[in-house]
Each structure stands twice: as C-alpha cells, then as structure tokens.
C-alpha atoms as a PDB file:
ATOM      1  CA  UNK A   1      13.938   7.772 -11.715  1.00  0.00           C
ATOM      2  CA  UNK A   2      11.808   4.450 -11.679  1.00  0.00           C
ATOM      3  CA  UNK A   3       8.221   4.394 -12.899  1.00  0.00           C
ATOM      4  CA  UNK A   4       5.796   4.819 -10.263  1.00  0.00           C
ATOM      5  CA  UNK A   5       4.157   1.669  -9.011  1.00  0.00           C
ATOM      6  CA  UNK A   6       0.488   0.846  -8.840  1.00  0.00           C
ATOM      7  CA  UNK A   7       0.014   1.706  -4.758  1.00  0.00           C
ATOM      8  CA  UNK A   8       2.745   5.238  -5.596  1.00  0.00           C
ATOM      9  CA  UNK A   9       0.153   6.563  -8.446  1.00  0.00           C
ATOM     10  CA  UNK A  10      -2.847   5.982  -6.038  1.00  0.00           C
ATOM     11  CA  UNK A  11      -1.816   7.835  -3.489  1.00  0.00           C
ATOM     12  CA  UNK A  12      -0.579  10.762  -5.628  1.00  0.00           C
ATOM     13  CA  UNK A  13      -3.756  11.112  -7.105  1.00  0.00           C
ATOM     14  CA  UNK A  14      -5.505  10.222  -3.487  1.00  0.00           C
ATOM     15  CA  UNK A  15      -2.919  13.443  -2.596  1.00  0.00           C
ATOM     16  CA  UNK A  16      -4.604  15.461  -5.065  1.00  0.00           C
ATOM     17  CA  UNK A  17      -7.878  14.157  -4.498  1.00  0.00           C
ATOM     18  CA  UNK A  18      -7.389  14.744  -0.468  1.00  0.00           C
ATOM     19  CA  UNK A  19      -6.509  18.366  -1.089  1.00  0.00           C
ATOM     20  CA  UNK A  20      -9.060  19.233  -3.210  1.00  0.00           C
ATOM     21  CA  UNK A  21     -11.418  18.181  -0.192  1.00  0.00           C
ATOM     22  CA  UNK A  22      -9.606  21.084   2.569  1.00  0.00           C
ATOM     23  CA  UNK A  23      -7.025  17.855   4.028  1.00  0.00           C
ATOM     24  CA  UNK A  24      -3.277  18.324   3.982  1.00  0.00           C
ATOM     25  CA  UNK A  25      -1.342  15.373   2.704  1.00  0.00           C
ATOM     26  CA  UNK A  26       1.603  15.213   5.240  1.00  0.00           C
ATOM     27  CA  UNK A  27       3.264  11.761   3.961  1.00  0.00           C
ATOM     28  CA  UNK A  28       5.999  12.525   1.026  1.00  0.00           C
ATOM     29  CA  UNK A  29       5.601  11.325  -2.046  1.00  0.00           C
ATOM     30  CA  UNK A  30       6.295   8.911  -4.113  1.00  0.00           C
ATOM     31  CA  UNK A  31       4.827   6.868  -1.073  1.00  0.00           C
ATOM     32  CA  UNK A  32       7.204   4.648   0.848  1.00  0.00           C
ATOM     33  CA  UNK A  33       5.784   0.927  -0.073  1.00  0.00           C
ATOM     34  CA  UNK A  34       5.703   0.325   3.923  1.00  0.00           C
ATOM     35  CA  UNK A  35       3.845   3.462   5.349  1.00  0.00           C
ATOM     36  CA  UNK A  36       0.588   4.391   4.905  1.00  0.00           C
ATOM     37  CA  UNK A  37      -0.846   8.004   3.270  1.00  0.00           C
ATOM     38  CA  UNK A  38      -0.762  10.709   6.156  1.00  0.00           C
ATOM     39  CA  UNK A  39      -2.564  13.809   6.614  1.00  0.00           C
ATOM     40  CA  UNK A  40      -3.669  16.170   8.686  1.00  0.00           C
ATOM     41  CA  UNK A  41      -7.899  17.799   8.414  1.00  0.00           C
ATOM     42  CA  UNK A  42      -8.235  21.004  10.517  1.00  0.00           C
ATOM     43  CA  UNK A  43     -11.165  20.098  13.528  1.00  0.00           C
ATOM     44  CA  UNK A  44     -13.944  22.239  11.825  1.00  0.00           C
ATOM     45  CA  UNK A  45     -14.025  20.245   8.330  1.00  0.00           C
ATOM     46  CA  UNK A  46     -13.141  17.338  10.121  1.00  0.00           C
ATOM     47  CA  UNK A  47     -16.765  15.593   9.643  1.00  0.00           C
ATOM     48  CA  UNK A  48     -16.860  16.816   6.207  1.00  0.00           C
ATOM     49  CA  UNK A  49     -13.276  15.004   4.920  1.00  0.00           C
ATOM     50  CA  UNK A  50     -14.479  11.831   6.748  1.00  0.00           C
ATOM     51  CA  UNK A  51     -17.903  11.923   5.255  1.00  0.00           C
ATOM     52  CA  UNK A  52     -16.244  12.348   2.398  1.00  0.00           C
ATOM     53  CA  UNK A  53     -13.606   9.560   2.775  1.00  0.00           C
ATOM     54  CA  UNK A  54     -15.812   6.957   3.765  1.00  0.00           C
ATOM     55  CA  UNK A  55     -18.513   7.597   0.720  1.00  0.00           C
ATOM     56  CA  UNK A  56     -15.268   6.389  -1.312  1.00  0.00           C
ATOM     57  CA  UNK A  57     -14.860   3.436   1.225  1.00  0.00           C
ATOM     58  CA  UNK A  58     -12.015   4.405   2.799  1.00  0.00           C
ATOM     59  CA  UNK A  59     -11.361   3.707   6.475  1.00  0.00           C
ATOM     60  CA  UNK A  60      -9.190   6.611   8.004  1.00  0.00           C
ATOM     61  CA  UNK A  61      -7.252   5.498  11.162  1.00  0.00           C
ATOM     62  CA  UNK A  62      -6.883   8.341  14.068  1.00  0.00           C
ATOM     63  CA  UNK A  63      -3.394   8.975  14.775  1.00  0.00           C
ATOM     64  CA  UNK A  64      -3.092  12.216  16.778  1.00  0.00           C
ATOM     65  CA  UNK A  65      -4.605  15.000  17.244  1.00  0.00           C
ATOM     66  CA  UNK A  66      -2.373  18.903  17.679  1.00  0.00           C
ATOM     67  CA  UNK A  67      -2.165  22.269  15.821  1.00  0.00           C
ATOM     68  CA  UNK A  68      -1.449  23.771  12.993  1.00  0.00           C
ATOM     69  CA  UNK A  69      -0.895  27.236  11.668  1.00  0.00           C
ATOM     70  CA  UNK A  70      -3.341  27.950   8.415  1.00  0.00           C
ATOM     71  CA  UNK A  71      -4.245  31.308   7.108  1.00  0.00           C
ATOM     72  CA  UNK A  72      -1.768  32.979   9.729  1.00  0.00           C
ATOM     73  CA  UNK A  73      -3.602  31.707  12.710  1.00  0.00           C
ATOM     74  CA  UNK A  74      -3.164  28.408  14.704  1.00  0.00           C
ATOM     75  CA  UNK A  75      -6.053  25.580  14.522  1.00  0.00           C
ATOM     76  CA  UNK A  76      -6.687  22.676  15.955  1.00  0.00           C
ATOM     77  CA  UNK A  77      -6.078  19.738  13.945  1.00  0.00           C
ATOM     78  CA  UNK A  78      -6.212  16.033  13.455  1.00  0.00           C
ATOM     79  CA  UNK A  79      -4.079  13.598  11.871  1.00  0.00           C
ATOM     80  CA  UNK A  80      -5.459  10.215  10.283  1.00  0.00           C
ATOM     81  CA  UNK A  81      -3.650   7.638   7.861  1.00  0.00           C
ATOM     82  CA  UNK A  82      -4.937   5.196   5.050  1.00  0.00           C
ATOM     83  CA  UNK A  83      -3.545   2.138   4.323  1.00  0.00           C
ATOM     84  CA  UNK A  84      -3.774   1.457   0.849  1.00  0.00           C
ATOM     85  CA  UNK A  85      -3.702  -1.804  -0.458  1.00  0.00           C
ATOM     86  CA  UNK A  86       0.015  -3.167  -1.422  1.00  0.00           C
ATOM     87  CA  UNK A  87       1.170  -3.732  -4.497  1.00  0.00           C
ATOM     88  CA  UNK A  88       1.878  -7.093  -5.948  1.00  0.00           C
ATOM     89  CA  UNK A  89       5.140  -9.077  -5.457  1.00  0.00           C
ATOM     90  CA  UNK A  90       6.883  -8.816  -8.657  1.00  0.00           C
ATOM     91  CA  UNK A  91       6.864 -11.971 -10.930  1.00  0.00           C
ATOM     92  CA  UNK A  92      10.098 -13.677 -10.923  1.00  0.00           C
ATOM     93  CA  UNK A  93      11.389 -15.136 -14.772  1.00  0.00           C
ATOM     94  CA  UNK A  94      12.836 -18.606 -13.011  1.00  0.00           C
ATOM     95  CA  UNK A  95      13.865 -20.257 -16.477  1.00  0.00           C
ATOM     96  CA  UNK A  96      17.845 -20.910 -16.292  1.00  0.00           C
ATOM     97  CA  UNK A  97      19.878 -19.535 -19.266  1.00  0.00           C
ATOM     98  CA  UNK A  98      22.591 -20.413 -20.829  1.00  0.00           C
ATOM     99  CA  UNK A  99      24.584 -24.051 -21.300  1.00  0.00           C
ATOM    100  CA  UNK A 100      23.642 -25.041 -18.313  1.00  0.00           C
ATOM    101  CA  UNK A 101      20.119 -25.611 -19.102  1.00  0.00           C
ATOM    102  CA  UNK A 102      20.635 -27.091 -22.268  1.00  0.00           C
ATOM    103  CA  UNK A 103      19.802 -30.404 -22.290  1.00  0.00           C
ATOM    104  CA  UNK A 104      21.866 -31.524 -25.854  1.00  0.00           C
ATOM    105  CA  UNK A 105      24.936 -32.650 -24.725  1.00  0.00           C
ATOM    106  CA  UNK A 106      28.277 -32.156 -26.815  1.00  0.00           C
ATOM    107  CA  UNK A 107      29.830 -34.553 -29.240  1.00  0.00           C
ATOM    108  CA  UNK A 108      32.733 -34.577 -27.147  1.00  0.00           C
ATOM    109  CA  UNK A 109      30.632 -35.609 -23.538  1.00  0.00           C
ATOM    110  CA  UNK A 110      28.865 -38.246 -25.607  1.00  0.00           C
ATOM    111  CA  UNK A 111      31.950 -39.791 -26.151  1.00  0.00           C
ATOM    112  CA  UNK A 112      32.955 -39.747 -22.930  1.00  0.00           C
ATOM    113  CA  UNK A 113      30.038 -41.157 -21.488  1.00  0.00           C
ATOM    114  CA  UNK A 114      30.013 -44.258 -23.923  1.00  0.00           C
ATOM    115  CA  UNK A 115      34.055 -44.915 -23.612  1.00  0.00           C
ATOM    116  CA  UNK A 116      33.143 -44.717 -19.499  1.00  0.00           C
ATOM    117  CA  UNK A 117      30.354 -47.256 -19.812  1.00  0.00           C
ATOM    118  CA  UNK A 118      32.238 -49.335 -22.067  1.00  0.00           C
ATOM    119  CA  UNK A 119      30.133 -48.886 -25.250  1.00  0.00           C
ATOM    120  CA  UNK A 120      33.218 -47.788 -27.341  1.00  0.00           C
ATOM    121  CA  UNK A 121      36.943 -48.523 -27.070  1.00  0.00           C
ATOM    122  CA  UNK A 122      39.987 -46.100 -25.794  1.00  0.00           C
ATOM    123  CA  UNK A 123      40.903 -43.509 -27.892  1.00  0.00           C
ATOM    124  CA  UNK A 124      43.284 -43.813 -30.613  1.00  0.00           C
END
C-alpha cells in the first residue's frame, strides 16, 4: 500500500478528531484526492460540531439534510463536507540520463565530424 499523502493523514486524523466531537465521518478513507471529507452531525448537536468546527477555522458546506438511525431510534440529521486544502503536485526530476545527455562525444564521432568537414583525410 502507498504512504499516505499530506491531505490523506489530515483527514484521518480530522476523522478521528470529528468523531470525538458526536459527527459521523461518512467519506471512506484514505480520502479520494478529488472529494472532500463527508459527514453527517445528528440536528440536536448540530450547533455544537459547527461551533466547534469553525473555532478550528473550518468552513463546513451544507449538503443535505435526512435521517439516520443512532441508538436504535431514527434522528434527524445533516450532512456537511470540508474541503481540505490539496496536496502539492509532485516534483518532477527532468534531468535526461544516459548517453544521450552526455555531452563528450566518442573518439570515433570526432573523427567523423573532422573527415566530414575536411579537417582530416579518408581513412586508410
């Protein structure tokens, strides 16, 4: 399995962080690096989780809002996202390998390039 990236390790520990606080993390993890962390907060600690939220400046986006069945009964419920911040583009190593970016030339092409501009005569 690859190493986590930067934005996946945020929002597992924003996952952990969210629970802790009465939310239910509904995106699965490791985080897709296009969708934003979803999760649903039940309507009565709504105000609470946002409070919450925002004191860490985070700006939760309403999505929708529907039920949900918690200690055997069913709740109202809302679900909000965060966007967290993307991670870098990777840094690309552009240096060319090999014989091809060597710029010493061989014995052999030297001698080429002289007998073609007339520096040294035919081979013998």
């Amino acid at each position: 399995m690859a190493p986590l990236t930067e934005r996946q390790q945020k929002a597992a520990a924003l996952t952990r962080w969210l629970q802790d606080i009465g939310a239910f993390v509904t995106s699965p993890l490791p985080l897709d690096p296009m969708r934003r962390l979803r999760f649903d907060v039940l309507h009565q600690d709504r105000e609470a989780v946002l409070a919450k939220l925002r004191e860490q400046d985070w700006s939760p986006i309403a999505c929708d809002v529907g039920q949900r069945f918690h200690n055997g009964m069913l709740l109202p419920r809302q679900t909000f996202e965060l966007d967290l911040p993307l991670d870098p583009p990777p840094v690309q190593n552009r240096t060319i390998y090999g014989e091809v970016a060597s710029s010493k030339k061989s014995d052999h092409e030297i001698e080429q390039v002289k007998r073609y501009l007339g520096l040294t005569g035919p081979k013998k």
